[in-house]
C-alpha atoms as a PDB file:
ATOM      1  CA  UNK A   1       0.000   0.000   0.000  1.00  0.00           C
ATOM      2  CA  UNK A   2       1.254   3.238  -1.540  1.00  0.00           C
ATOM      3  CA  UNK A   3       0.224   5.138   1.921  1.00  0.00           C
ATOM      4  CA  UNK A   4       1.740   2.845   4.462  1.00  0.00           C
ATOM      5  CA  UNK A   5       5.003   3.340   2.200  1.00  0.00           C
ATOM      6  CA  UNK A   6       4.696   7.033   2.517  1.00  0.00           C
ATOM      7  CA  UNK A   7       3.896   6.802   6.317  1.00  0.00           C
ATOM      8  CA  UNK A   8       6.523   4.663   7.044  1.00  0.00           C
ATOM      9  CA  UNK A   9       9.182   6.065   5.215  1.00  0.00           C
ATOM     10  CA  UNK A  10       8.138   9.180   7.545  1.00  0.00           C
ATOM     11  CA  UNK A  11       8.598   8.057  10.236  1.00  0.00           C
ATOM     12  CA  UNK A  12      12.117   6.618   9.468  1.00  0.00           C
ATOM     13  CA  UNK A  13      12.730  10.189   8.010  1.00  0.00           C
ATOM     14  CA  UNK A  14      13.540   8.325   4.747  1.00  0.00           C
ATOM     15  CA  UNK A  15      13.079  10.888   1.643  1.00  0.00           C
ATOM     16  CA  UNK A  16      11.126   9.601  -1.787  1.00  0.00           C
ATOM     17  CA  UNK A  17      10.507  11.349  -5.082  1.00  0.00           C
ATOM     18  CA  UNK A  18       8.317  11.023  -7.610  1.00  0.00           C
ATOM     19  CA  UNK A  19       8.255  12.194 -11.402  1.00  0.00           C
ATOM     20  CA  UNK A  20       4.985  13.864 -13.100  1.00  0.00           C
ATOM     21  CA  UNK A  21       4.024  13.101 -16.611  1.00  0.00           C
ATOM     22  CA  UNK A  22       1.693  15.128 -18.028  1.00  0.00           C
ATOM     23  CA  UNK A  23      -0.051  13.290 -21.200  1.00  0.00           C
ATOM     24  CA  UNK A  24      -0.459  16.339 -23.026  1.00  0.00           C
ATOM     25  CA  UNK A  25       3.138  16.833 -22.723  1.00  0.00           C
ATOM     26  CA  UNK A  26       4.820  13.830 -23.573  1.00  0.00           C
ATOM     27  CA  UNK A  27       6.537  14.341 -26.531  1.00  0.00           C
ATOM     28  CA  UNK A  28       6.427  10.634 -28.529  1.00  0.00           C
ATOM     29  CA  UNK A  29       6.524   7.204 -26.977  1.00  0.00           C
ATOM     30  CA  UNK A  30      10.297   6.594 -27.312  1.00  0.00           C
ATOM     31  CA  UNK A  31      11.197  10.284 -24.902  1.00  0.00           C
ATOM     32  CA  UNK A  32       8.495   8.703 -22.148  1.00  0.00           C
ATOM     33  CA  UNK A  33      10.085   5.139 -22.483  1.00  0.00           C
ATOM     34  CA  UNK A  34      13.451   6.907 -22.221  1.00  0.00           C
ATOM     35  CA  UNK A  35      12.062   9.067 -19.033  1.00  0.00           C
ATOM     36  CA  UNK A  36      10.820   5.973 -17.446  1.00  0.00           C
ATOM     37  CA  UNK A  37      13.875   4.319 -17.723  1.00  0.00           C
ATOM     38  CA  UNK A  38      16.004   6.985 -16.374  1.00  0.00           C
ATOM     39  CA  UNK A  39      13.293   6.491 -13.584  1.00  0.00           C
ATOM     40  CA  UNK A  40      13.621   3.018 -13.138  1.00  0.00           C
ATOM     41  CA  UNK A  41      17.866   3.709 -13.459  1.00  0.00           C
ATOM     42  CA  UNK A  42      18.001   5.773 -10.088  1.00  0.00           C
ATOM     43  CA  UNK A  43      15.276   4.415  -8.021  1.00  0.00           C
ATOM     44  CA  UNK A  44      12.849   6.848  -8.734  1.00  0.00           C
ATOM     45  CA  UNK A  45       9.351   5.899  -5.903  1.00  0.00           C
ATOM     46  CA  UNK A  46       6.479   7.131  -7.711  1.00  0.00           C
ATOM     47  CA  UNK A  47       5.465   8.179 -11.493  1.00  0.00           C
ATOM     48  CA  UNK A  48       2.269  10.443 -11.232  1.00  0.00           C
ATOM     49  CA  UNK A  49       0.046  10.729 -14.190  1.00  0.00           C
ATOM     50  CA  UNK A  50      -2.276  13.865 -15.263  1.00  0.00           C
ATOM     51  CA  UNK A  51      -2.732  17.433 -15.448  1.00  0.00           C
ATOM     52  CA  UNK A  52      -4.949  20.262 -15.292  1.00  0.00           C
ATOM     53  CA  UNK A  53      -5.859  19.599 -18.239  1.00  0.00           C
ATOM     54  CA  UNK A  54      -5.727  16.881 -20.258  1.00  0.00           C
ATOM     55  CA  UNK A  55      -6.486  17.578 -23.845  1.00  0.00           C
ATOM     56  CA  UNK A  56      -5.215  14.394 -26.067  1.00  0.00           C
ATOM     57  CA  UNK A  57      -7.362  11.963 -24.326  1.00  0.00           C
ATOM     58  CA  UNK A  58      -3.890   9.976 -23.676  1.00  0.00           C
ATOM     59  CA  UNK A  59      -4.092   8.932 -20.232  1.00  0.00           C
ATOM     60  CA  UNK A  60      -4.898   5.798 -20.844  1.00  0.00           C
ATOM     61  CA  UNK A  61      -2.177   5.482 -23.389  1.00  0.00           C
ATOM     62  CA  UNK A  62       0.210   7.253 -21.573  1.00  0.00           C
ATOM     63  CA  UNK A  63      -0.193   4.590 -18.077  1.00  0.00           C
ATOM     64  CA  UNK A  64      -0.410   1.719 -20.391  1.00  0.00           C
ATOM     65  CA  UNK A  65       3.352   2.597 -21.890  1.00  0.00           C
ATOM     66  CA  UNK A  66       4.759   3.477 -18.328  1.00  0.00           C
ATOM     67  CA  UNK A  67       3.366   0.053 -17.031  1.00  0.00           C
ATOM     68  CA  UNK A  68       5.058  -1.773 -19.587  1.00  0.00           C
ATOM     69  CA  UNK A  69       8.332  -0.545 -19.202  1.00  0.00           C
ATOM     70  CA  UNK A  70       8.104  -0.125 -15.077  1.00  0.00           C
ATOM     71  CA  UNK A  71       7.429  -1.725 -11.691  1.00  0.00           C
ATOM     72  CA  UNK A  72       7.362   1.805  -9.835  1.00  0.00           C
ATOM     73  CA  UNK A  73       4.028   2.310  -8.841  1.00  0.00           C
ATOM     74  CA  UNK A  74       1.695   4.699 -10.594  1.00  0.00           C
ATOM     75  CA  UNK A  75      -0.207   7.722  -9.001  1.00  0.00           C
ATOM     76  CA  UNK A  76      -3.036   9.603 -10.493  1.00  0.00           C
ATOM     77  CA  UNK A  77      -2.868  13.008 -10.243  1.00  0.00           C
ATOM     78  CA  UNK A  78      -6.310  14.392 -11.318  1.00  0.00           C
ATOM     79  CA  UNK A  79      -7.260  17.732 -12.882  1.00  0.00           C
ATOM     80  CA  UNK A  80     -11.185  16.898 -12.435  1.00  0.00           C
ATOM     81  CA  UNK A  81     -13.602  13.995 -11.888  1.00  0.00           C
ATOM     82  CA  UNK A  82     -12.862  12.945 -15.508  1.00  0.00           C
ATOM     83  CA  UNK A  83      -9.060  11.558 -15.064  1.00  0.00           C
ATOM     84  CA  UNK A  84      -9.376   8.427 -13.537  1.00  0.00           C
ATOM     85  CA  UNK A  85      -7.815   5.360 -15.355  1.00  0.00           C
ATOM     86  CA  UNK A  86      -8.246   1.730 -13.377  1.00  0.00           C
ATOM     87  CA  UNK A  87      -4.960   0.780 -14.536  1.00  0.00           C
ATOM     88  CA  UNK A  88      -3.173   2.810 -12.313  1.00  0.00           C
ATOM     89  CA  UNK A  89      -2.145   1.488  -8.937  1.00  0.00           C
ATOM     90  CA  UNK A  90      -3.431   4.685  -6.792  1.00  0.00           C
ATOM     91  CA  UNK A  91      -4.821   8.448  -7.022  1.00  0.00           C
ATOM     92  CA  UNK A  92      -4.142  11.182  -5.603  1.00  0.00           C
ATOM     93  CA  UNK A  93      -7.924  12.605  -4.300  1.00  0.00           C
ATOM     94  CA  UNK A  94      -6.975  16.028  -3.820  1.00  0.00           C
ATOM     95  CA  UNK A  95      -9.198  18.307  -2.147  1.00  0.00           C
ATOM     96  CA  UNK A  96      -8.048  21.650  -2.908  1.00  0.00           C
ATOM     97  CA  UNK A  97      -7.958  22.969   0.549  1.00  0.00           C
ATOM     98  CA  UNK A  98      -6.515  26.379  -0.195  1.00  0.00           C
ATOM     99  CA  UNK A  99      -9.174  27.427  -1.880  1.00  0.00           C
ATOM    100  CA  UNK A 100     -12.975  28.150  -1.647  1.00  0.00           C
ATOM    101  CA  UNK A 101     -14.276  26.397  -4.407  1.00  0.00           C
ATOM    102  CA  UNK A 102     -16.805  23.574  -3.983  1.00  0.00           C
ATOM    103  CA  UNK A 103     -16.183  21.886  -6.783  1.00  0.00           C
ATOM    104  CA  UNK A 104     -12.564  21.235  -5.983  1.00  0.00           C
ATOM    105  CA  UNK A 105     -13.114  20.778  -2.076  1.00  0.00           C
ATOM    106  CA  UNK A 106     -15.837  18.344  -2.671  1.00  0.00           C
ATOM    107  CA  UNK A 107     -18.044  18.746  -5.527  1.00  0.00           C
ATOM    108  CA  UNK A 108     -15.331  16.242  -8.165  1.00  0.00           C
ATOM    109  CA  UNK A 109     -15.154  13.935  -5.429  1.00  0.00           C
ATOM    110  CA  UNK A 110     -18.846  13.266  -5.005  1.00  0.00           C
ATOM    111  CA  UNK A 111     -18.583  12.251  -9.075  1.00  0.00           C
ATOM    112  CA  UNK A 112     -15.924  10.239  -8.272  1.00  0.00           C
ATOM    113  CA  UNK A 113     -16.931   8.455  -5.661  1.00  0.00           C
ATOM    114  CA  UNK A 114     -19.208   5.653  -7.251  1.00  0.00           C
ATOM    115  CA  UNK A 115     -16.069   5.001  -9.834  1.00  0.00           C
ATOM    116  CA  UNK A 116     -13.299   4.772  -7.498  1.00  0.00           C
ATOM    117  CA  UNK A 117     -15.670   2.871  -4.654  1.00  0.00           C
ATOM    118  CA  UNK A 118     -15.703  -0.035  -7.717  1.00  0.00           C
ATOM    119  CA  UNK A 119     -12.180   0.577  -8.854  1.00  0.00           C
ATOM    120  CA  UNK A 120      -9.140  -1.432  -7.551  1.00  0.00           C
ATOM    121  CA  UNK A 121      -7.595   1.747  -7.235  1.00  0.00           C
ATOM    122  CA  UNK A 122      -5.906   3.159  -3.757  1.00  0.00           C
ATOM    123  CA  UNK A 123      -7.472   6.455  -2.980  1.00  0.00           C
ATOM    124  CA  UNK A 124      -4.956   8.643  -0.996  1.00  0.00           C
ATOM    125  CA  UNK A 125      -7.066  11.641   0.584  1.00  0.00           C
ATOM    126  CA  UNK A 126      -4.740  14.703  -0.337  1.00  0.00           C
ATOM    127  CA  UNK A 127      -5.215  18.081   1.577  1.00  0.00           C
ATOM    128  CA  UNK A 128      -3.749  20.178  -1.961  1.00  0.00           C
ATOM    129  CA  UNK A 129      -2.761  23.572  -1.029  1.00  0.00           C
ATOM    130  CA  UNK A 130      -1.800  25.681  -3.816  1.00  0.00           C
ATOM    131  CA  UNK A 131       1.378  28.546  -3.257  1.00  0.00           C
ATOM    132  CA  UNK A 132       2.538  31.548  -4.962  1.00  0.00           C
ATOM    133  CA  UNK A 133       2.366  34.848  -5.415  1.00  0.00           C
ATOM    134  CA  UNK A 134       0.867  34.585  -9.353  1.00  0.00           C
ATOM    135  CA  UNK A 135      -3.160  34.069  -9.658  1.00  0.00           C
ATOM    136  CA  UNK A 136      -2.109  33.680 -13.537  1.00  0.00           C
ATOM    137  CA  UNK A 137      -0.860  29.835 -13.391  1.00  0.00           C
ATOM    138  CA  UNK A 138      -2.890  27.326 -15.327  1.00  0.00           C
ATOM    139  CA  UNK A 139      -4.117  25.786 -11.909  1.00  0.00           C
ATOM    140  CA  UNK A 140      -4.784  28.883 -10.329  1.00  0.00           C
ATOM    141  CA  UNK A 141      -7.076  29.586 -14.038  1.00  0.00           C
ATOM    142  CA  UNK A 142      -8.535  26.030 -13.505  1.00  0.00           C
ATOM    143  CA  UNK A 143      -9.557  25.978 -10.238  1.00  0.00           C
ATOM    144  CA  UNK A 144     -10.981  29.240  -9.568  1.00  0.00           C
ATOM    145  CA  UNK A 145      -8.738  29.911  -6.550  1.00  0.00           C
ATOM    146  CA  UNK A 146      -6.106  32.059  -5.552  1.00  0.00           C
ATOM    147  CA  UNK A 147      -2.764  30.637  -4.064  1.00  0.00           C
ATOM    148  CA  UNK A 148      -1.857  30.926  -0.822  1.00  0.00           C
ATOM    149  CA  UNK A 149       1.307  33.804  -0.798  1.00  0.00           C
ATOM    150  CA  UNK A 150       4.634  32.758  -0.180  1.00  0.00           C
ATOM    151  CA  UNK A 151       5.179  34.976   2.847  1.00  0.00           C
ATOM    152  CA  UNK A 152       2.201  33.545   4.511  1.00  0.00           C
ATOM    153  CA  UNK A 153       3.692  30.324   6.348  1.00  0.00           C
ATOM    154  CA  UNK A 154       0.998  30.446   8.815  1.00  0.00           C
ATOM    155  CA  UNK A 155      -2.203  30.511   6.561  1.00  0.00           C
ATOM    156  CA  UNK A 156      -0.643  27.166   5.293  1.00  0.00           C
ATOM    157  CA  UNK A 157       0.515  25.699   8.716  1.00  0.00           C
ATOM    158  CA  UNK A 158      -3.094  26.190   9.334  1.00  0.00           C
ATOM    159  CA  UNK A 159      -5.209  25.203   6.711  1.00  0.00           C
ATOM    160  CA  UNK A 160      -2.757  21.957   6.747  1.00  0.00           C
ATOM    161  CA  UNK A 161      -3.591  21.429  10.242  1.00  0.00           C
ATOM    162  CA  UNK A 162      -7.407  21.673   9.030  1.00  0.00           C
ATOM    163  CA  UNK A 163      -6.369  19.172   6.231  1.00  0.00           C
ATOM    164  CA  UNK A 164      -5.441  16.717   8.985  1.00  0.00           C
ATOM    165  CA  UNK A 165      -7.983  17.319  10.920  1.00  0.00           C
ATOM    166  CA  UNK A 166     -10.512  16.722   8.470  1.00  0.00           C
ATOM    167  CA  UNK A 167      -8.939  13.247   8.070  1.00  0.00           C
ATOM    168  CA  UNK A 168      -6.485  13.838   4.930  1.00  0.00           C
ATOM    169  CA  UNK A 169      -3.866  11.674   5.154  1.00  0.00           C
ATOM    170  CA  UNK A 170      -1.275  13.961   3.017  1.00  0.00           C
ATOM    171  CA  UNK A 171      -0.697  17.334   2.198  1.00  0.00           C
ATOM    172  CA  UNK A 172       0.216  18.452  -0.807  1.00  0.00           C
ATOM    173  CA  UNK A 173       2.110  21.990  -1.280  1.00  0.00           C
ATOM    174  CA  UNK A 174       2.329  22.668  -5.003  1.00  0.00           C
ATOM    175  CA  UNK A 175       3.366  26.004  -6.471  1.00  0.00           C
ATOM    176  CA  UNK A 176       2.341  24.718  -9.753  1.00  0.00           C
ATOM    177  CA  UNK A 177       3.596  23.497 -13.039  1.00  0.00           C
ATOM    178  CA  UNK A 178       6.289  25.703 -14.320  1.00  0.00           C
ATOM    179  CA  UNK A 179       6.686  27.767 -11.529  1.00  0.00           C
ATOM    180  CA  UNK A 180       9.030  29.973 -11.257  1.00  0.00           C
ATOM    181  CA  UNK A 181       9.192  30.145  -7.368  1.00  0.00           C
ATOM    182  CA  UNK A 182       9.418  26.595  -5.656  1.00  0.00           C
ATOM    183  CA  UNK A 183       7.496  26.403  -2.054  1.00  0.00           C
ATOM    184  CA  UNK A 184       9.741  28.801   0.003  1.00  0.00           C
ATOM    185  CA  UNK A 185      11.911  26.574   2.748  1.00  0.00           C
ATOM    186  CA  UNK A 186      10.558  28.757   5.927  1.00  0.00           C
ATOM    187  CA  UNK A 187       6.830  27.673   4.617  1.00  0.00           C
ATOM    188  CA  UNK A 188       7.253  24.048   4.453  1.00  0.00           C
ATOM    189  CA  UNK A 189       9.441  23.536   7.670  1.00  0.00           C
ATOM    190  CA  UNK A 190       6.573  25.273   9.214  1.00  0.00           C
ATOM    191  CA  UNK A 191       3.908  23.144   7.592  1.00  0.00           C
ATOM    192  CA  UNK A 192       5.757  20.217   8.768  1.00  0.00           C
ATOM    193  CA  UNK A 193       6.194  20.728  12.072  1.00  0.00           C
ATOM    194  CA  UNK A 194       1.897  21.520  12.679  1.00  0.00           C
ATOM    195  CA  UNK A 195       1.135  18.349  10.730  1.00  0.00           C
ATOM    196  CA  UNK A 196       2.084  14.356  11.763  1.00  0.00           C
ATOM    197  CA  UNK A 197       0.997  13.193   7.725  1.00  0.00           C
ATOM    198  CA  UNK A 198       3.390  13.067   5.213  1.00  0.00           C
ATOM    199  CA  UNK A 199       4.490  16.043   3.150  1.00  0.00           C
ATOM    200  CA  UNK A 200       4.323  16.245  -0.578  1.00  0.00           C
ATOM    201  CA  UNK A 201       6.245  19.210  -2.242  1.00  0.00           C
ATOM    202  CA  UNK A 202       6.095  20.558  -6.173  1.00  0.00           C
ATOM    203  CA  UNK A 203       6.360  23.191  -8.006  1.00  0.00           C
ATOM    204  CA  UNK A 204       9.283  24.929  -9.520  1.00  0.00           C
ATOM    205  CA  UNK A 205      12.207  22.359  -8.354  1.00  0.00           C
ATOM    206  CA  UNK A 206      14.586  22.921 -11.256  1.00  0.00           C
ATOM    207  CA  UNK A 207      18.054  22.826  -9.108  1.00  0.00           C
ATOM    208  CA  UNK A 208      19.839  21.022  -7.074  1.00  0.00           C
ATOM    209  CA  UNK A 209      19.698  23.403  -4.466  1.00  0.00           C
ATOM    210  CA  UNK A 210      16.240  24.244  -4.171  1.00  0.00           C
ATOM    211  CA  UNK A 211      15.412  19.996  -4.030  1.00  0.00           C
ATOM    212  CA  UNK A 212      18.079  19.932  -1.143  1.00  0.00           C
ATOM    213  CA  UNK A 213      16.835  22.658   0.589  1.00  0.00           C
ATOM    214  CA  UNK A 214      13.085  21.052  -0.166  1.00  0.00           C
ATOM    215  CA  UNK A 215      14.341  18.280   1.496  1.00  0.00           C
ATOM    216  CA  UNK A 216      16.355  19.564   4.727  1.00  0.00           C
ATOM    217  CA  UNK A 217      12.824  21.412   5.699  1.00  0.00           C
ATOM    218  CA  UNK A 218      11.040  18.292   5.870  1.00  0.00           C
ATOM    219  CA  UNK A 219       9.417  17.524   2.573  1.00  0.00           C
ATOM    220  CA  UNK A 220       8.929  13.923   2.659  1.00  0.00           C
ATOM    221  CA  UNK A 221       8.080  13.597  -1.296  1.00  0.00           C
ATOM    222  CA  UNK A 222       9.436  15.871  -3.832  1.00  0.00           C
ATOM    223  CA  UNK A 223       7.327  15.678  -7.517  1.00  0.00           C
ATOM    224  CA  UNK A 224       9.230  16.441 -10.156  1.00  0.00           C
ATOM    225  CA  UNK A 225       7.535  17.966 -13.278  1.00  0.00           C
ATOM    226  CA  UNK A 226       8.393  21.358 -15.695  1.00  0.00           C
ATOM    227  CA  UNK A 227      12.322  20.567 -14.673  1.00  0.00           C
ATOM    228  CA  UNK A 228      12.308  16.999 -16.060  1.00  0.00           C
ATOM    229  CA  UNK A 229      10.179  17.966 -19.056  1.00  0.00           C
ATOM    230  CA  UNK A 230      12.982  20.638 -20.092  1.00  0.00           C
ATOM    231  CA  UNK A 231      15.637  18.137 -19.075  1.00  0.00           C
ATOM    232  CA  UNK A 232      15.547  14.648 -18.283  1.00  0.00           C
ATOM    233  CA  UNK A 233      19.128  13.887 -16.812  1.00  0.00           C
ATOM    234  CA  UNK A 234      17.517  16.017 -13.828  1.00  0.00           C
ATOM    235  CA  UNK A 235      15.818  13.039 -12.278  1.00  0.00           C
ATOM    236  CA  UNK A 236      19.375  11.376 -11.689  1.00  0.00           C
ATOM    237  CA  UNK A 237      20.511  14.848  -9.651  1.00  0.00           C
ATOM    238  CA  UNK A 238      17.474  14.801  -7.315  1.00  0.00           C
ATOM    239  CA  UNK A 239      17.724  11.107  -7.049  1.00  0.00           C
ATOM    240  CA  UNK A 240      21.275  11.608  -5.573  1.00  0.00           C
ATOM    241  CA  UNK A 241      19.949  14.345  -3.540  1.00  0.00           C
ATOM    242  CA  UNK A 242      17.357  11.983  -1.991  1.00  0.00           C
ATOM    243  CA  UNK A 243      19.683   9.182  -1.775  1.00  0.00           C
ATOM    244  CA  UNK A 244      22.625  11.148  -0.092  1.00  0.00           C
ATOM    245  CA  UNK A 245      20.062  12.372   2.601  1.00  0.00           C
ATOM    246  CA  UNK A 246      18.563   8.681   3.319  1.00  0.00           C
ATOM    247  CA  UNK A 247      22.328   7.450   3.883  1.00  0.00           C
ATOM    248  CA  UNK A 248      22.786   9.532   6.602  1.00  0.00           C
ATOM    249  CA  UNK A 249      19.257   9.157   8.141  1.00  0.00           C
END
């Protein structure tokens, strides 16, 4: 079970990352079998699937090629009701907790619900909480919501804490898909100290430095998206990242 990994693997302080495909994005079948390689070549945890939005009606496709070239487990990482594929091992339900929007917070889900209750699928219940200081992102467009600033730690410490509360079992700080700001440092050590769940982190992660520093302030699960689409070998300098830090754990 893709959550007892995650929980565990908290506990022991042990770091993970994971690498987002987005369908619409992926270029030809040979550059995704050559990304999931490089994924299986350094160990990479998780391969998450989707997208805001998902135009080419590829998902299927797209899970289908990773699956056939992988063991790593794959995540769903829904833009709407719409993106679920049973052939994927889990999905991220994300309640987008940052916002105000029904739809996002529970309105998809209630959709959802009848498919996934009669899916083999493992639901993970995902507190997302969006970050940044542009309203302009795709997601931000999507969703209806603003993000929460990046000098705000303690809206997010708190509506995190609600997340938990409510019974999400992870929380999810994304500053979006090709972000130019990552999730500042100060914000997530803060989140992680008000919250006993694990932490995902994504969203503008294109050095080494800012995955280290991701890292050190107690992300548990880095995603890696824009910065592997723009270059590949990228997943092998993260990878050592994580793996360097789990040595000395």
């Amino acid at each position: 079970m893709i959550l007892e990994v995650l929980q565990t693997r908290k506990h022991r302080n042990q770091k993970s990352l994971a690498v987002l495909v987005d369908p619409d994005k992926v270029a030809n079948h040979s550059s995704l079998a050559a990304l999931v390689q490089l994924c299986n070549d350094h160990g990479v945890d998780f391969i998450f699937v989707g997208g805001s939005l998902l135009i080419k009606d590829s998902l299927s496709e797209t899970i289908a090629l990773i699956k056939s070239n992988t063991q790593i487990p794959v995540v769903l990482f829904p833009g709407s009701n719409l993106h679920i594929d049973k052939s994927a091992d889990a999905i991220l339900l994300l309640s987008l907790i940052s916002g105000r929007n029904p739809e996002l917070l529970i309105g998809q889900h209630v959709a959802a619900a009848p498919v996934l209750k009669n899916s083999p699928l493992e639901v993970l219940p995902t507190g997302y909480i969006l970050v940044g200081n542009n309203a302009n992102t795709t997601v931000a467009h999507i969703s209806q919501t603003f993000p929460i600033p990046t000098h705000k730690s303690d809206i997010a410490m708190c509506t995190a804490m609600a997340g938990e509360f409510l019974g999400m079992k992870i929380i999810y700080l994304d500053a979006g898909s090709g972000a130019i700001d990552c999730v500042p440092s100060a914000m997530i050590a803060d989140v992680t100290k008000s919250i006993s769940v694990p932490l995902i982190v994504g969203g503008g992660i294109d050095t080494e430095k800012k995955a280290r520093q991701a890292y050190l302030s107690g992300a548990d699960l880095l995603v890696l998206g824009t910065a592997v689409e723009e270059k590949m070998d990228f997943v092998q300098t993260v990878a050592e990242v994580r793996d360097e830090l789990n040595i000395h754990q």
